[in-house]
PDB file of N, CA and C in Angstrom:
ATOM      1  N   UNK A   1      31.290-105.265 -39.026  1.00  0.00           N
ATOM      2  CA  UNK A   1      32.643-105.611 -38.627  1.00  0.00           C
ATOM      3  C   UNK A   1      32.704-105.743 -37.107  1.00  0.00           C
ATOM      4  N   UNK A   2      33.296-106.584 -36.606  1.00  0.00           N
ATOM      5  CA  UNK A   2      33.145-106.937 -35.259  1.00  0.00           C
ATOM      6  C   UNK A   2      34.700-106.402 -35.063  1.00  0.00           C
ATOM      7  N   UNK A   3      34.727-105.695 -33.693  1.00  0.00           N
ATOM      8  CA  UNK A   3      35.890-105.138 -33.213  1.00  0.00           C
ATOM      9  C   UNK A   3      36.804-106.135 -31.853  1.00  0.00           C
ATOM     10  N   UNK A   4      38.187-106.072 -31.590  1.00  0.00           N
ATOM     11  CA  UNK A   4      38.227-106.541 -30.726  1.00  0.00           C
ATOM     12  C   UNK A   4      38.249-106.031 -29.103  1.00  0.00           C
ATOM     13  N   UNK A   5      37.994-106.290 -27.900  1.00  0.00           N
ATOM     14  CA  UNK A   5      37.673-105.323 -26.813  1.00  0.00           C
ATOM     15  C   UNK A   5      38.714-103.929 -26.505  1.00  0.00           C
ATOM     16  N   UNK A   6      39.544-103.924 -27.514  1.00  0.00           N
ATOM     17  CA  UNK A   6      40.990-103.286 -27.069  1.00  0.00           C
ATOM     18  C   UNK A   6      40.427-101.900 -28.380  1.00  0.00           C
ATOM     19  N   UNK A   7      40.328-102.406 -29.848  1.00  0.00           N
ATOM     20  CA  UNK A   7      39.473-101.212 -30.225  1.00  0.00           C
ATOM     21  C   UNK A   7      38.306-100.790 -29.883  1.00  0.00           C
ATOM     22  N   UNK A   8      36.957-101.438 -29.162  1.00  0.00           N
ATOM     23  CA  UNK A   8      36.449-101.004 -28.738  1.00  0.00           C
ATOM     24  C   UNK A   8      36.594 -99.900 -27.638  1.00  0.00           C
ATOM     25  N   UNK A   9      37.675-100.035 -26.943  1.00  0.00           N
ATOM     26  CA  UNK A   9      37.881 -99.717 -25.747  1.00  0.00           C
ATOM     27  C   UNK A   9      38.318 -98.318 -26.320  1.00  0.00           C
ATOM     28  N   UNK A  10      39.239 -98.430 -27.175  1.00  0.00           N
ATOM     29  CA  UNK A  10      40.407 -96.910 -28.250  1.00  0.00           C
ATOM     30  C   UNK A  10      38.915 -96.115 -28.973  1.00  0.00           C
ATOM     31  N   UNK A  11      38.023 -96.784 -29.048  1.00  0.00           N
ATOM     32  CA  UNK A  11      37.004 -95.888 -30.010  1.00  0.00           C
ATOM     33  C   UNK A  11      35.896 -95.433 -29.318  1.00  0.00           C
ATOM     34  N   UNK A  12      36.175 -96.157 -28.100  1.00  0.00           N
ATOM     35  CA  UNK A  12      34.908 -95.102 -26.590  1.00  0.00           C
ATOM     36  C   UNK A  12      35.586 -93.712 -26.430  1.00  0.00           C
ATOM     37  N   UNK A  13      36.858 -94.547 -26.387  1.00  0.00           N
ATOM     38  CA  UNK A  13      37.556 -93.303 -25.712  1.00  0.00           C
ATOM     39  C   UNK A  13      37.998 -91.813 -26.816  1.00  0.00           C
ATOM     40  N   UNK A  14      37.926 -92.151 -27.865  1.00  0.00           N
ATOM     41  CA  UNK A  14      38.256 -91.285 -29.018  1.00  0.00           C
ATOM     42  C   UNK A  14      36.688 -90.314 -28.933  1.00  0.00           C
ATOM     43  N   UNK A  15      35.979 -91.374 -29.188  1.00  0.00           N
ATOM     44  CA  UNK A  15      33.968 -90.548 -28.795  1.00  0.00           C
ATOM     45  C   UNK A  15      33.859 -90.135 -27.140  1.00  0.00           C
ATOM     46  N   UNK A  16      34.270 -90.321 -26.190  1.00  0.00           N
ATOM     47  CA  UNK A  16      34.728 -89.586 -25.386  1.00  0.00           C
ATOM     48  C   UNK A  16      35.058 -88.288 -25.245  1.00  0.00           C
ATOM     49  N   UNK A  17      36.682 -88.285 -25.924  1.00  0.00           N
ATOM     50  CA  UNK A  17      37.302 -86.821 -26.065  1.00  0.00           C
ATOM     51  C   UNK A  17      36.933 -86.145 -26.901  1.00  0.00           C
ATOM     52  N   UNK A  18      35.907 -86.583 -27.737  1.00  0.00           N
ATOM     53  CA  UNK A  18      35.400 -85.575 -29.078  1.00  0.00           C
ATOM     54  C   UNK A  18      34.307 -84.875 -27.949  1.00  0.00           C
ATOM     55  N   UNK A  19      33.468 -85.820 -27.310  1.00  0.00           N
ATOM     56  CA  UNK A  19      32.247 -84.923 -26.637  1.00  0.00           C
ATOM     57  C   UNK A  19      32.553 -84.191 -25.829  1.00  0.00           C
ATOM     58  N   UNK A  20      33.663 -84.731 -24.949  1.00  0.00           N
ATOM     59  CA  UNK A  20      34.546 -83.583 -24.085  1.00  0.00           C
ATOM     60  C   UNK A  20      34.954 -82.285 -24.586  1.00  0.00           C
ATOM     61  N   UNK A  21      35.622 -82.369 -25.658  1.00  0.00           N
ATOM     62  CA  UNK A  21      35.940 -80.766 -26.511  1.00  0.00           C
ATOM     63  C   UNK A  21      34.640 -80.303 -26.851  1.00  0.00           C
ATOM     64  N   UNK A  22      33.813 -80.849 -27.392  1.00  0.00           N
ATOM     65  CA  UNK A  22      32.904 -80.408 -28.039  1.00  0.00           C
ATOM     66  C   UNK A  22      31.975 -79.768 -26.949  1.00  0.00           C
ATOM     67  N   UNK A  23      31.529 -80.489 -25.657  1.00  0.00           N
ATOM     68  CA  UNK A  23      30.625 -80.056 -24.452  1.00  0.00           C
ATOM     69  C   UNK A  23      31.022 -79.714 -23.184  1.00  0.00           C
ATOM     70  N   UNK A  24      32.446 -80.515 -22.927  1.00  0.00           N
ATOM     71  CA  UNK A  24      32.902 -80.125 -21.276  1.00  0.00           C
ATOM     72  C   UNK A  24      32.902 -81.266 -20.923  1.00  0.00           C
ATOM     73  N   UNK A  25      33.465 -81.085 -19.863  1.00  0.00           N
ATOM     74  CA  UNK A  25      33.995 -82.332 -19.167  1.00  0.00           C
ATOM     75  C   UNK A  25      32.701 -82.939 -18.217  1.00  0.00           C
ATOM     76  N   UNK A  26      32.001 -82.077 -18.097  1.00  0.00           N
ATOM     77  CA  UNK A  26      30.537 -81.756 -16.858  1.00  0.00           C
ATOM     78  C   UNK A  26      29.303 -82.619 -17.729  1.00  0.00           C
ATOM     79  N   UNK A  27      29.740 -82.433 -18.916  1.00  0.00           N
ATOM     80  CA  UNK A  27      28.136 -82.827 -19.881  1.00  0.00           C
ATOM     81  C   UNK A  27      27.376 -84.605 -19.806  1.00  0.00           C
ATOM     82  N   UNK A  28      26.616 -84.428 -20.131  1.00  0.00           N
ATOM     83  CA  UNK A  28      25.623 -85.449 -20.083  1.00  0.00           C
ATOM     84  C   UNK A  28      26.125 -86.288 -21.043  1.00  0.00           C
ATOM     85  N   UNK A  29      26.495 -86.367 -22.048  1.00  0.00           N
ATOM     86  CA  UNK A  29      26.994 -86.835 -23.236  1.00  0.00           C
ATOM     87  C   UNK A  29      28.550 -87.194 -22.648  1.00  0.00           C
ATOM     88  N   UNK A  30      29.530 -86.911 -22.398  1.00  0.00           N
ATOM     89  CA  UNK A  30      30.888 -86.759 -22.584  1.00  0.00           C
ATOM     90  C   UNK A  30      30.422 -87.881 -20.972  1.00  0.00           C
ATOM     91  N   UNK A  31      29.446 -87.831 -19.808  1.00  0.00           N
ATOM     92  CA  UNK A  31      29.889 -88.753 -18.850  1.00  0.00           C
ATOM     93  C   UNK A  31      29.126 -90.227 -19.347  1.00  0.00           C
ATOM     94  N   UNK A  32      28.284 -90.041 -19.789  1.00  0.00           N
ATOM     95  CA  UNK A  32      27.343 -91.404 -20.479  1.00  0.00           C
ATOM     96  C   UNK A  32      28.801 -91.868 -21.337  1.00  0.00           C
ATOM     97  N   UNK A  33      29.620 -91.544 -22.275  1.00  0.00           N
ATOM     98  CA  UNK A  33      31.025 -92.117 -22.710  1.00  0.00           C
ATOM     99  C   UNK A  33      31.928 -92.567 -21.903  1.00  0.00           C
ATOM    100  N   UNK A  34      31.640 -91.906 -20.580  1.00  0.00           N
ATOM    101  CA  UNK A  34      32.879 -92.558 -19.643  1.00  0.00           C
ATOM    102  C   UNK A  34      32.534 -93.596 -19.034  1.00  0.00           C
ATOM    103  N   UNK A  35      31.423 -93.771 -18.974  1.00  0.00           N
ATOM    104  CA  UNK A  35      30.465 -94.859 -17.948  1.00  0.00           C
ATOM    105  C   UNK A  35      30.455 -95.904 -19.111  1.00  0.00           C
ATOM    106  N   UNK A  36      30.249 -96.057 -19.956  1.00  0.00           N
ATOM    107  CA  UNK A  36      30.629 -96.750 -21.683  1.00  0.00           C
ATOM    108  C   UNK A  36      31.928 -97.520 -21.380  1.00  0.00           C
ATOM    109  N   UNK A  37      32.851 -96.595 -20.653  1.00  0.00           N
ATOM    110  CA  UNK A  37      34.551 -96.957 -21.499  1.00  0.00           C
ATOM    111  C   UNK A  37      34.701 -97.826 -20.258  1.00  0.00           C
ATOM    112  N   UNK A  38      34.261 -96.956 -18.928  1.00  0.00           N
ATOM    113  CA  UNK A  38      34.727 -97.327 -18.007  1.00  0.00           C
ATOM    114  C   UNK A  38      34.161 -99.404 -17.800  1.00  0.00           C
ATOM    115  N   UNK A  39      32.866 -99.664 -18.762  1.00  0.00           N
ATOM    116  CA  UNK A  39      32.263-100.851 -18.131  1.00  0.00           C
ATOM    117  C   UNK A  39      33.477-101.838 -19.574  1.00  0.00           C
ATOM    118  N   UNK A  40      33.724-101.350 -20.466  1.00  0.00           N
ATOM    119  CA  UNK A  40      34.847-101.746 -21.501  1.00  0.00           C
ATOM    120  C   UNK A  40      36.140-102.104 -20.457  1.00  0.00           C
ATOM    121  N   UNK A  41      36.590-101.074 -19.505  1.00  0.00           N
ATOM    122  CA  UNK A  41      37.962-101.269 -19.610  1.00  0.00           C
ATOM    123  C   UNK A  41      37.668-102.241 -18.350  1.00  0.00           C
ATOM    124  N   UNK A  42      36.321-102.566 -17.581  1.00  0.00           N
ATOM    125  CA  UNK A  42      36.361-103.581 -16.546  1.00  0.00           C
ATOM    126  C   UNK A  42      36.545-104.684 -17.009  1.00  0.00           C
ATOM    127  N   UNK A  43      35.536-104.901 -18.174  1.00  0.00           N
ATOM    128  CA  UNK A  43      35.205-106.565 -18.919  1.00  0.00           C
ATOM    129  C   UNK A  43      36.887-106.762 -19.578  1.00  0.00           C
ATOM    130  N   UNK A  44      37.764-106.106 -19.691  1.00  0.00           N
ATOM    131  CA  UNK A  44      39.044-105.799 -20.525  1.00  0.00           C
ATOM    132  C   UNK A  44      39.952-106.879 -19.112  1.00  0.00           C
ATOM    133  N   UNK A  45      39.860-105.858 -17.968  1.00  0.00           N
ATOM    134  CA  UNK A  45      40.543-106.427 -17.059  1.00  0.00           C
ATOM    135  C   UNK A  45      40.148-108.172 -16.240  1.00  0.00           C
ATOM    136  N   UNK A  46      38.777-108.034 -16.172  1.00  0.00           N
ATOM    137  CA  UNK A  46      38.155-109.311 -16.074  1.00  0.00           C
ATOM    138  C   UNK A  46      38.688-110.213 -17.004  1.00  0.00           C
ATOM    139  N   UNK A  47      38.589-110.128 -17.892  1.00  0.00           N
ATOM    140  CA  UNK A  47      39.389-111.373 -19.478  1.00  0.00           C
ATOM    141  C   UNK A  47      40.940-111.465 -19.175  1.00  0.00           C
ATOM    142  N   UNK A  48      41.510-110.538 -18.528  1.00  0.00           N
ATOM    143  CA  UNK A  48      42.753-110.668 -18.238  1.00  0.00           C
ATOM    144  C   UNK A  48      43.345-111.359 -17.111  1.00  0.00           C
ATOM    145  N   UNK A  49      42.717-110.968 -16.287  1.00  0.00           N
ATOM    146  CA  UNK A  49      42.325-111.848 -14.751  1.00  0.00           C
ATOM    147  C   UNK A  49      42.176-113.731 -14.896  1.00  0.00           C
ATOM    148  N   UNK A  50      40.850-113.406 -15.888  1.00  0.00           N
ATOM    149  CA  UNK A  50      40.733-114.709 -16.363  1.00  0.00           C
ATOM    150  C   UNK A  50      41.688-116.189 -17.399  1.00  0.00           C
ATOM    151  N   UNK A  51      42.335-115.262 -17.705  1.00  0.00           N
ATOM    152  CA  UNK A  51      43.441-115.995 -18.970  1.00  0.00           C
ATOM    153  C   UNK A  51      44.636-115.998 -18.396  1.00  0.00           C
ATOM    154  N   UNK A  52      44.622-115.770 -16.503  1.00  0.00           N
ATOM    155  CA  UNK A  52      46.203-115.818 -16.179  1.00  0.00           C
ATOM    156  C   UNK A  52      46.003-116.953 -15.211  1.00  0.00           C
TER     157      UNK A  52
END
């Protein structure tokens, strides 16, 4: 199933806050998710940039 960048973006961030509760905010896991969401929510804003 192919997602569109907006659930992708809701389901980094959901696997995000799970590794966060689960490890800390500090962990290896929970920042590799943010670095994930964070390159999502650029390409998000780039497409938006682009379509105006």
């Amino acid at each position: 199933m192919d997602y569109t960048l907006e659930e992708k973006i809701e389901l980094m961030r959901e696997e995000m806050m799970s590794a966060a509760i689960k490890n800390g905010l500090k962990d290896d896991e929970t920042l590799g998710f943010s670095r994930k969401l964070d390159c999502l929510i650029n390409q998000y804003e780039e497409q938006k940039e682009n379509t105006q």
